[in-house]
Every structure is written in structure tokens, then in C-alpha cells.
Protein backbone atom coordinates (compact mmCIF):
# COMPACT_ATOMS: atom_id res chain seq x y z
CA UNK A 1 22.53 -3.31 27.23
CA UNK A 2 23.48 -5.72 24.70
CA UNK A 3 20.66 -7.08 22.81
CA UNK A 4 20.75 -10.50 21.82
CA UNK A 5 18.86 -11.28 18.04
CA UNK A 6 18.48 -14.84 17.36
CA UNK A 7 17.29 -15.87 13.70
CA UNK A 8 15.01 -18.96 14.77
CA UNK A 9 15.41 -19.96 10.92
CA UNK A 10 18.35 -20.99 10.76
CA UNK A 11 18.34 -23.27 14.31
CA UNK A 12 17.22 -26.90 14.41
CA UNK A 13 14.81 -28.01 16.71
CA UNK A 14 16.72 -28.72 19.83
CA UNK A 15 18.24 -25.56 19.71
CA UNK A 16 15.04 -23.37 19.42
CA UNK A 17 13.85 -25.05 22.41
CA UNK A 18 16.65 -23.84 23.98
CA UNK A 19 16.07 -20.33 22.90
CA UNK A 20 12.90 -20.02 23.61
CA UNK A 21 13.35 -21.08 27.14
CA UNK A 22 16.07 -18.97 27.32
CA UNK A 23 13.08 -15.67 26.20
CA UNK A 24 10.94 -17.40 28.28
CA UNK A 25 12.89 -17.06 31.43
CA UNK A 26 13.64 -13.21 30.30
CA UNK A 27 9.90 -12.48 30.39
CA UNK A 28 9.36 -14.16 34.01
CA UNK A 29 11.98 -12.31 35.41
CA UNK A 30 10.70 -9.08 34.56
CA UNK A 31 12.12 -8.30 30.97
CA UNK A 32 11.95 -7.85 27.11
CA UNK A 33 11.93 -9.81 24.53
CA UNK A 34 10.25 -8.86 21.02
CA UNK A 35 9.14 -11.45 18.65
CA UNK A 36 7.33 -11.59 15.23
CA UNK A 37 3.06 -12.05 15.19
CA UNK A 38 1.11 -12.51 12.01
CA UNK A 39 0.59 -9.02 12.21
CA UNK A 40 3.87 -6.98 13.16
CA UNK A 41 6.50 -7.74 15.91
CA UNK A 42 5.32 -6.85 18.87
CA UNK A 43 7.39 -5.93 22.04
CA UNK A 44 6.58 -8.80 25.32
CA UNK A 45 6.63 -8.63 28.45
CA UNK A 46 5.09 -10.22 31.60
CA UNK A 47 1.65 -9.07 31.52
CA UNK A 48 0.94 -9.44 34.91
CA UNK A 49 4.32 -7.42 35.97
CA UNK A 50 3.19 -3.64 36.23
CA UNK A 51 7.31 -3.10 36.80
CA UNK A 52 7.74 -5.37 33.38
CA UNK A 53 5.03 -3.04 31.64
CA UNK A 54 6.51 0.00 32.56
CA UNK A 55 9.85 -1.12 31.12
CA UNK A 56 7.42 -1.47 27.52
CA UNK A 57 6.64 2.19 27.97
CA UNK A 58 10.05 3.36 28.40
CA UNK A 59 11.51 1.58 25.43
CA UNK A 60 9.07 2.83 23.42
CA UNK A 61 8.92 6.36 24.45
CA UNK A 62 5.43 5.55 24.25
CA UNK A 63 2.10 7.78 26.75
CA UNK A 64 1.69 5.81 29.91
CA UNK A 65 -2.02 6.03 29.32
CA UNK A 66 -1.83 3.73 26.25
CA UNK A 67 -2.98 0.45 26.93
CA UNK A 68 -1.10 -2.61 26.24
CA UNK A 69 -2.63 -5.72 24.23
CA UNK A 70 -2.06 -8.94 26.90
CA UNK A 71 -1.35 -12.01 24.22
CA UNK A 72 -2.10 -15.37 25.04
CA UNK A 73 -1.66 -18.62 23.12
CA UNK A 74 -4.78 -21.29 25.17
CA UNK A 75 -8.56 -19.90 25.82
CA UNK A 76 -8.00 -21.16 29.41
CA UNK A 77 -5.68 -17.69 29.91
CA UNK A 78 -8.74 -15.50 29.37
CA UNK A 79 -10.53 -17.06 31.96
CA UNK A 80 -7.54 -16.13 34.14
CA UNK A 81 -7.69 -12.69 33.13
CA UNK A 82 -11.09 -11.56 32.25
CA UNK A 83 -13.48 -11.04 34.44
CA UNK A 84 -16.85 -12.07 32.46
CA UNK A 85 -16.75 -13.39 28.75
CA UNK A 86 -19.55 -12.40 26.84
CA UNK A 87 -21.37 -14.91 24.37
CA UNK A 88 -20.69 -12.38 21.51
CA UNK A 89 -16.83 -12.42 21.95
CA UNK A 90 -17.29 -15.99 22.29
CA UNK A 91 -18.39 -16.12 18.76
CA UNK A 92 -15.67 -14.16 17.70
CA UNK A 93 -13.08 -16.07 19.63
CA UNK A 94 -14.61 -19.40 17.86
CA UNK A 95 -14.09 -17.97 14.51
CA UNK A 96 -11.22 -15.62 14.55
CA UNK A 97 -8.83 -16.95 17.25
CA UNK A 98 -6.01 -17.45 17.14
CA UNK A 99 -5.94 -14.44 14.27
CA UNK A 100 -5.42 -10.72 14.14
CA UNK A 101 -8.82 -9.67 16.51
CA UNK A 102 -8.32 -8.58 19.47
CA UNK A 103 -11.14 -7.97 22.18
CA UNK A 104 -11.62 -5.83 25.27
CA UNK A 105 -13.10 -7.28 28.60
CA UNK A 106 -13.57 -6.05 32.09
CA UNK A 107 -10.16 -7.10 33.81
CA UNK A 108 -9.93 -9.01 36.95
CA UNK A 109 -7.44 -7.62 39.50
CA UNK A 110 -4.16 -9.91 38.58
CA UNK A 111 -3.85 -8.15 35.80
CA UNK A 112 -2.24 -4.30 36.63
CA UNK A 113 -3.29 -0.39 35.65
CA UNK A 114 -0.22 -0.54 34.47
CA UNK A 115 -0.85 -2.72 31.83
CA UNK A 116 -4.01 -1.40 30.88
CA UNK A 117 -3.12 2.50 30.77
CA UNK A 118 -5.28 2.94 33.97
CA UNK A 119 -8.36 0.95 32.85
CA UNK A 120 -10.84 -1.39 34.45
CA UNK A 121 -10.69 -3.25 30.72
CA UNK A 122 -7.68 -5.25 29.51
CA UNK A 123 -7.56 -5.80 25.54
CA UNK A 124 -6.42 -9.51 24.92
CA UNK A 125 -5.74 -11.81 21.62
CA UNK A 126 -4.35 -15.10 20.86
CA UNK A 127 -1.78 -14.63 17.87
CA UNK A 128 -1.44 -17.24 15.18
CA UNK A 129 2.11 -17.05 14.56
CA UNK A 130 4.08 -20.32 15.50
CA UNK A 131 7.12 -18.19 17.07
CA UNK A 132 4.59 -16.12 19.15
CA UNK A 133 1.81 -19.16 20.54
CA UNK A 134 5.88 -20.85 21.27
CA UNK A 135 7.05 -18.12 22.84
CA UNK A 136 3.64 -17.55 25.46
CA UNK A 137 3.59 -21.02 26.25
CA UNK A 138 7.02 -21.33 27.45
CA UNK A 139 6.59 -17.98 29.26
CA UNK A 140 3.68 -19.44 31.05
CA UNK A 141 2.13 -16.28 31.33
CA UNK A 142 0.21 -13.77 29.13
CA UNK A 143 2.33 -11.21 27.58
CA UNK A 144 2.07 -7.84 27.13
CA UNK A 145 3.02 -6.61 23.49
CA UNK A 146 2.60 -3.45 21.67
CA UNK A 147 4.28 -3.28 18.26
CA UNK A 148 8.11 -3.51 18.71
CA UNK A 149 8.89 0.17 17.38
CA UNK A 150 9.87 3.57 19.07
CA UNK A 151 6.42 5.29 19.74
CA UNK A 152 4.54 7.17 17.22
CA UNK A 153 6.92 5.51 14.13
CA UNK A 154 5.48 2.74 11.38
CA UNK A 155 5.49 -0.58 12.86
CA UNK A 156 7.76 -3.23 12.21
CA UNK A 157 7.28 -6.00 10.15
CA UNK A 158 11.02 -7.54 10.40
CA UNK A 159 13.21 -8.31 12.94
CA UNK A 160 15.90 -6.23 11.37
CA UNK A 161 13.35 -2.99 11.52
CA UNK A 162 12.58 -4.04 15.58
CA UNK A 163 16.75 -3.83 15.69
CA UNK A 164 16.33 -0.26 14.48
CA UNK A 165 14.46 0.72 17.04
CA UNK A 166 15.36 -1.59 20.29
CA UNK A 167 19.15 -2.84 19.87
CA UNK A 168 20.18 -1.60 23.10
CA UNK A 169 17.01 -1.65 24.82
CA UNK A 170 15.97 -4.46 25.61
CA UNK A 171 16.88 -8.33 26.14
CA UNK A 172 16.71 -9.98 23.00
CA UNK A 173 14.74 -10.26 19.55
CA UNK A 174 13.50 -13.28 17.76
CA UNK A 175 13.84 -13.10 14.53
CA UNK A 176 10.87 -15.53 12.92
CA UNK A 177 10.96 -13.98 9.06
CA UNK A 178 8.66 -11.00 8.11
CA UNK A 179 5.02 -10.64 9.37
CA UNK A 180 2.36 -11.81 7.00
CA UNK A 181 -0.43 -9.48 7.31
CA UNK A 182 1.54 -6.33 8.41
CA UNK A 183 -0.85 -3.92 9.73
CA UNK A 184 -2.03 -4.23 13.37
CA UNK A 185 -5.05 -6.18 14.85
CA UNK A 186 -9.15 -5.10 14.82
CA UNK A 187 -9.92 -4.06 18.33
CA UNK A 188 -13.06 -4.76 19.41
CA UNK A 189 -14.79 -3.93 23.17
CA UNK A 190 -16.51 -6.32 24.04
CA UNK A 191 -17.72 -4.38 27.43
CA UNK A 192 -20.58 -2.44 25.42
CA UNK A 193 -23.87 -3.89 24.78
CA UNK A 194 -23.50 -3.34 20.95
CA UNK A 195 -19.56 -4.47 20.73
CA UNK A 196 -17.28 -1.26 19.56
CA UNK A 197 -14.67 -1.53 16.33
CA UNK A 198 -11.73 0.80 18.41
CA UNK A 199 -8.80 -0.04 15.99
CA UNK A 200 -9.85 -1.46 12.14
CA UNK A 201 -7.90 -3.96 10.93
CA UNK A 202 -7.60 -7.40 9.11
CA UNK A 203 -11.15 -8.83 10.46
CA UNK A 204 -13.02 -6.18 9.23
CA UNK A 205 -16.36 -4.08 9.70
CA UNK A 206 -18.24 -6.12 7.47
CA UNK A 207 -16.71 -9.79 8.49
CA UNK A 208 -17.68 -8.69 12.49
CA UNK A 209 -21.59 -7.57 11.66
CA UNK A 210 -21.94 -10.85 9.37
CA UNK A 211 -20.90 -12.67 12.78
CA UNK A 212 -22.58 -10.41 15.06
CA UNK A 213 -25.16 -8.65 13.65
CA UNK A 214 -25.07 -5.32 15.66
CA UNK A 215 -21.62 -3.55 15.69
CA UNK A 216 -20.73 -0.14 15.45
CA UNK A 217 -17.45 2.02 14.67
CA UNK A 218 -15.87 3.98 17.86
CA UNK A 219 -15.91 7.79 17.79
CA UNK A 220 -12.65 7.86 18.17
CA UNK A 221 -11.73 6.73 14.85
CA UNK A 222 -12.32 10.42 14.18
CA UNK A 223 -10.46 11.83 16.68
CA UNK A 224 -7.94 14.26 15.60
CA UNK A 225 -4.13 14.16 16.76
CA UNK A 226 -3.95 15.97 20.47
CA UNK A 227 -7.70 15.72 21.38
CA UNK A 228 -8.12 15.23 24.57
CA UNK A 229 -9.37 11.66 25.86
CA UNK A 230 -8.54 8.70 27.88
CA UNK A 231 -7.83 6.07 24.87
CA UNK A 232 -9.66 2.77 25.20
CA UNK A 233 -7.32 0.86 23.00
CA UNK A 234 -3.82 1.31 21.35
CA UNK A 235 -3.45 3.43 18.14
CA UNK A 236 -6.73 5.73 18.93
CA UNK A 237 -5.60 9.18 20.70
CA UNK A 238 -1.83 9.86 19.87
CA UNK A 239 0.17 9.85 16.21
CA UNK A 240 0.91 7.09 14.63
CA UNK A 241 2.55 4.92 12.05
CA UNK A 242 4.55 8.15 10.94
CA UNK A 243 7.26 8.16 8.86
CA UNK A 244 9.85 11.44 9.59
CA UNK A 245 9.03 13.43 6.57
CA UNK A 246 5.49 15.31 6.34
CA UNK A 247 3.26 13.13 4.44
CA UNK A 248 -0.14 14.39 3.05
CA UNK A 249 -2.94 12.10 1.53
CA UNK A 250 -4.76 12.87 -1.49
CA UNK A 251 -8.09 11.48 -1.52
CA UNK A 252 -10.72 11.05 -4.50
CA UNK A 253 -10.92 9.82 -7.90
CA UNK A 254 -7.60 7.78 -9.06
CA UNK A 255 -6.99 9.53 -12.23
CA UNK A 256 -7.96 12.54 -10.43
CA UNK A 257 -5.53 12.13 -7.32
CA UNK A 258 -2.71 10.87 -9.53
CA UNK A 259 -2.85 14.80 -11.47
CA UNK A 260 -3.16 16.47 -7.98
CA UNK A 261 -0.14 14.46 -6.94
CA UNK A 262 2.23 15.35 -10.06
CA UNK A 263 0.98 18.87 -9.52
CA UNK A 264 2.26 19.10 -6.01
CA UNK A 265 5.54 16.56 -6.68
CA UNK A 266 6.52 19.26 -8.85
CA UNK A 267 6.00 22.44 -6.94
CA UNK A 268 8.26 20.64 -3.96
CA UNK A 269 11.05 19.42 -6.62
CA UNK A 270 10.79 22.93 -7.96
CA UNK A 271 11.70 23.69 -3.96
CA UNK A 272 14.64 21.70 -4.01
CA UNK A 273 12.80 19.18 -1.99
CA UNK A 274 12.94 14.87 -2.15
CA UNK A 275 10.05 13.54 -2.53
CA UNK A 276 8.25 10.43 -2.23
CA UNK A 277 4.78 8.63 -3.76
CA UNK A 278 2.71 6.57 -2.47
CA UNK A 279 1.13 4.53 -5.07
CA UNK A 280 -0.26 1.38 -6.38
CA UNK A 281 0.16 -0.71 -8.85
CA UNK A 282 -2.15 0.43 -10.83
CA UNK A 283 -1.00 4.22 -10.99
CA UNK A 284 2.74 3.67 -10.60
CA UNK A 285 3.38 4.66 -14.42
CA UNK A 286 1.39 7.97 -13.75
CA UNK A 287 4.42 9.53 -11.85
CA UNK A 288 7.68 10.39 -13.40
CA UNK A 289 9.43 12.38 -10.62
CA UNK A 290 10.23 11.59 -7.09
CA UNK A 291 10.92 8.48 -5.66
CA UNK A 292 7.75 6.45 -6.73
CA UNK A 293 6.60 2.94 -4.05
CA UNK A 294 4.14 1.13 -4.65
CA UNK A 295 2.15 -0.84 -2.05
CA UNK A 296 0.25 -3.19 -4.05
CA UNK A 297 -2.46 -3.22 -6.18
CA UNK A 298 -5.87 -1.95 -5.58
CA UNK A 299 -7.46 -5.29 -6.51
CA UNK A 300 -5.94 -7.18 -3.75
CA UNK A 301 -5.52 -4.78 -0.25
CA UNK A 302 -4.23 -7.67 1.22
CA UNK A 303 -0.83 -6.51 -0.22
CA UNK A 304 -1.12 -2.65 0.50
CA UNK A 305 -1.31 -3.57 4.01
CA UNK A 306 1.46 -5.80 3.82
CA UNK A 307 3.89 -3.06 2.43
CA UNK A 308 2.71 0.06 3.65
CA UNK A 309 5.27 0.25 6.77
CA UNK A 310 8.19 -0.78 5.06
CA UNK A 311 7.75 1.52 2.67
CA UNK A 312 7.53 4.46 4.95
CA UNK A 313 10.46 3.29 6.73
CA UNK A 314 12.22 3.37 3.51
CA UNK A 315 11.50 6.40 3.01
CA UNK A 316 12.79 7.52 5.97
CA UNK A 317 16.13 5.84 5.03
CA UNK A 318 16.33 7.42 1.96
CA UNK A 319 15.26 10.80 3.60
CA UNK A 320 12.65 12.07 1.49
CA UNK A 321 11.58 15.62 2.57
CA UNK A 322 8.44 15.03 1.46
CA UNK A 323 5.34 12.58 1.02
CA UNK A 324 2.51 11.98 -1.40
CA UNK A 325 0.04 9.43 -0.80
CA UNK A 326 -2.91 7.87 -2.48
CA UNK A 327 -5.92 6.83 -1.10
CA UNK A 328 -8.10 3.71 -0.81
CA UNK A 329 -11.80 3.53 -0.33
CA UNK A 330 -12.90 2.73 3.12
CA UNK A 331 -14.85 0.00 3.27
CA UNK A 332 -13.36 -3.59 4.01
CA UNK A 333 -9.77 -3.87 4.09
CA UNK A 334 -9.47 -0.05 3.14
CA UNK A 335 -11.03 0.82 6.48
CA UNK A 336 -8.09 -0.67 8.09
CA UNK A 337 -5.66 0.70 5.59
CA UNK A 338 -6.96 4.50 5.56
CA UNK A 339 -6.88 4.63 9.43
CA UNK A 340 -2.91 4.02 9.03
CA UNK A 341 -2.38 6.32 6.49
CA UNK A 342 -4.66 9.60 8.09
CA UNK A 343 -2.50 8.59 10.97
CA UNK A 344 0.43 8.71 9.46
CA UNK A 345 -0.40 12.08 7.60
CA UNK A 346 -1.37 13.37 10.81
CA UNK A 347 -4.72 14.25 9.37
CA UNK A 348 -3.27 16.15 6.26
CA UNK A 349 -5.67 15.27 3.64
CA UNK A 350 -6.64 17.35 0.68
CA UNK A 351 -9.47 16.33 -1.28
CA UNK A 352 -9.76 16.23 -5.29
């Protein structure tokens, strides 16, 4: 298949209408298009089409009991789609939609197993990225989108990181710049009495129980990789976010982290082994071997989240053997950020 990858930048108006009609008509008819959200680029397809969602899964490699987020761009779609709308997600959807939150709901039967990994719940959120609230309004129908990436990998931020992964997979990729935000959406169920963080992310803990009052944190966020559950929501039972080199995560005081970190950068060079560090700002001059990233300063997370893929996808291009991360405290943003990274580490975490 020949994958078509349009840079929407560089096209005047008329001709991004006729572009996105062109996706638009791809998605009715049962195929995939990927496209950039505020948060990474997710993968669409017809939402309603179990054959369309099943396409999704094989692109991605990805377990069939994963459930797929359904993205719409009007409040009118949920109706369509969920079967009752509590007044808590109401509040939510007043003050974080469109934005990176998405919620869970009993589903009403339009809407396949296939879509939702087998569940009686489909997870839904409105994006607020121009190319993506475009894109579902031309398609006319809510579209299924995990991030655009072979399963189990970091998630893409760029079109030209979706090409890695999907030229030759699928229809075509719009190409609307790099993501601003760069980690994945808060998933929240909404089906419990006491609504249920499943997936941290940009809305965090603390912005949700100012809103809400009562919320609580999912079990699952402690899961380990290859327990056995049904998952509730994307990114909660399987590996994640990895890059292809081991990666361990070295948690505790900075200064404290940075020595444990030289200490085992130069046991593996001693190996023979290439090795990259995960780092901030902050700490970057506290490591002189190894191929040193940093993801942003500690004093604004904002920017961690916004690099941490890319730079484990660079590391895989420059095939490191090896990786060293820091860690981040996890309240707030960190929440979000730590779940990615113990992901990505597959749960390798020594403590200093």
C-alpha cells in the first residue's frame, strides 16, 4: 500500500478542504488515516466500523483487548454514543473539552466490542487540535484513534515519526506540525460512583479533585507488565512507550541519582556498551560519558513531557545499548510523566 503524507502547512485553504475530504471519505469507507492531536498523532478510523477497528489493531500489532479512544469534535456525538452522561463528567467536559481528558461511559450498542476491546464502556474525548476537530467533522463520524505508532513503542509526536511506523500501512498521514503537549490524554471512568484516574496525564490528579472533589487513582496504575486483567483503558495492562534498548530508572534524590547513574554509565562503557541518559536540564552537566538528552527542566514538566518520546526514539536511531533515566516526583504533571517512564523501563527501577 502506498501511503499518501500530505503536509497541511504548506497548502492554502482551498486545497486543505480538498484534502481533508479526500481523509474524510477514507475513514467512511472503512480505512486509515492518522493525523496530529494536541497530544500525539493518533491513528483514525470509523469508530462505529468494528471491520475499520480491527484494521487499527493490525497496523499496530497492538492486543485486541485494548480499547480504542472514539474522538469526537461537537458534544452532540456523545449523546450519540453514550448511553447516560453523568453530571460529574459534565463538569469535566465544561472545563476541559475540547483538551487532553478523556472519559469512560457505558456505550450504547452503535458503537462495536470491537472498538472497545470487548467492553460495555467506550472511552471518548474531543481533541483541541484544529487538524483533528477538521478532520472528525468532515468524517461525520466519531473516530477511533490510538496513538499512530507500532504497539508497545514511544508515541509519536510528528508526522515524520507516524511515517516510521505506518508508511505502507495504511491510507494516508496528515502532517499538521509536531504535537504540543506530547504525552497521551488523563483517562477518567466516569461509570464508578467516585470517577477513576485509569491513564495520568496533562489534566492531572490534583486539577480533577479541585473540580470534583472525590476522585481516586485506578489499581492498575500499579500493575506490573504481564499481569493478568481485562484493561479498562489504553496504556494500563501491556508495555509501553518503550524504546528498543533496556532502559532502567533511577529514582531518589537528584544529586543522589545523578552519582548512581555515572556509576552504572561507566560499568556498561567499561562493557563495551552505548549508552544513553536521561536527564534534565538541571543535571545535564553532571554526566560526562554516554550520549547525554535532556527533556527539560524540572521547573517546568510541561517540557519533559513534550520531549520525552522523541528522545527515546532517538535513541533508538542512534542505537544505544543501554538506558539511564532520571526520575521526577509524582505528584502533578510528574504523575503523568513517571507512568511513561516505569512503562517504558518495564518496571526496572532501582532506588538511591
Amino acid at each position: 500500500m502506498d501511503t499518501k503524507i500530505v503536509n497541511l502547512q504548506l497548502l492554502d485553504e482551498k486545497e486543505q478542504d480538498a484534502v481533508y475530504e479526500e481523509a474524510a471519505g477514507v475513514i467512511r469507507k472503512g480505512g486509515l488515516v492518522a493525523f496530529p492531536t494536541e497530544t500525539v498523532y493518533g491513528l483514525g478510523a470509523n469508530a462505529l466500523d468494528e471491520q475499520a477497528a480491527a484494521r487499527i489493531y493490525a497496523a499496530k500489532g497492538r492486543p485486541s483487548d485494548n480499547p480504542l479512544i472514539a474522538h469526537i469534535s461537537r458534544e452532540e456525538q456523545l449523546e450519540e454514543i453514550a448511553a447516560y452522561i453523568p453530571e460529574a463528567a459534565r463538569i469535566l467536559m465544561k472545563n476541559y473539552w475540547p483538551g487532553p481528558l478523556t472519559m469512560i461511559f457505558r456505550k450504547k450498542d452503535v458503537v462495536p466490542r470491537g472498538t472497545t476491546g470487548g467492553l460495555d464502556t467506550v472511552a471518548v474525548r474531543m481533541p483541541d487540535h484544529p487538524v483533528a476537530k477538521r478532520l472528525i467533522d468532515a468524517a461525520g463520524v466519531p473516530i477511533a484513534a490510538p496513538s499512530a505508532n507500532i504497539s508497545g513503542k514511544p508515541s509519536p509526536t510528528t508526522a515524520q515519526r507516524t511515517a516510521e511506523d505506518m508508511d505502507g500501512k495504511i491510507e494516508m498521514i496528515l502532517d499538521g506540525g509536531p504535537c504540543r503537549i506530547g504525552i497521551e490524554s488523563t483517562i477518567v471512568d466516569m461509570t464508578e460512583e467516585v470517577p477513576v484516574i485509569l491513564r495520568p496525564g496533562f489534566i492531572t490528579f490534583e486539577m480533577l479533585e479541585e473540580l470534583l472533589g472525590a476522585v481516586r487513582k485506578d489499581k492498575a496504575l500499579d500493575a506490573k507488565e504481564g499481569q493478568n486483567f481485562r484493561p479498562k483503558a489504553p496504556g494500563q495492562k501491556y508495555r509501553h512507550y518503550a524504546p528498543k534498548a533496556p532502559m532502567t530508572l533511577v529514582e531518589g534524590d537528584v544529586e543522589n541519582a545523578a552519582a548512581k547513574i555515572r556509576e552504572l554509565t561507566e560499568v556498561s562503557v567499561r562493557e563495551g556498551k552505548k549508552v544513553g541518559i536521561i536527564c534534565t536540564d538541571e543535571t545535564i552537566s553532571c554526566y560526562e560519558q554516554g550520549i547525554v538528552k535532556s527533556m527539560g527542566s524540572r521547573a517546568r514538566l510541561e517540557s519533559v513531557a513534550h520531549n520525552l518520546y522523541e528522545i527515546l526514539r532517538e535513541f533508538d536511531e542512534a542505537g544505544v545499548e543501554v538506558i539511564y533515566s532520571e526520575a521526577f516526583p509524582s505528584d502533578e504533571l510528574g504523575f503523568a510523566v513517571m507512568n511513561r517512564l516505569v512503562k517504558a523501563a518495564g518496571h526496572k527501577e532501582i532506588q538511591v
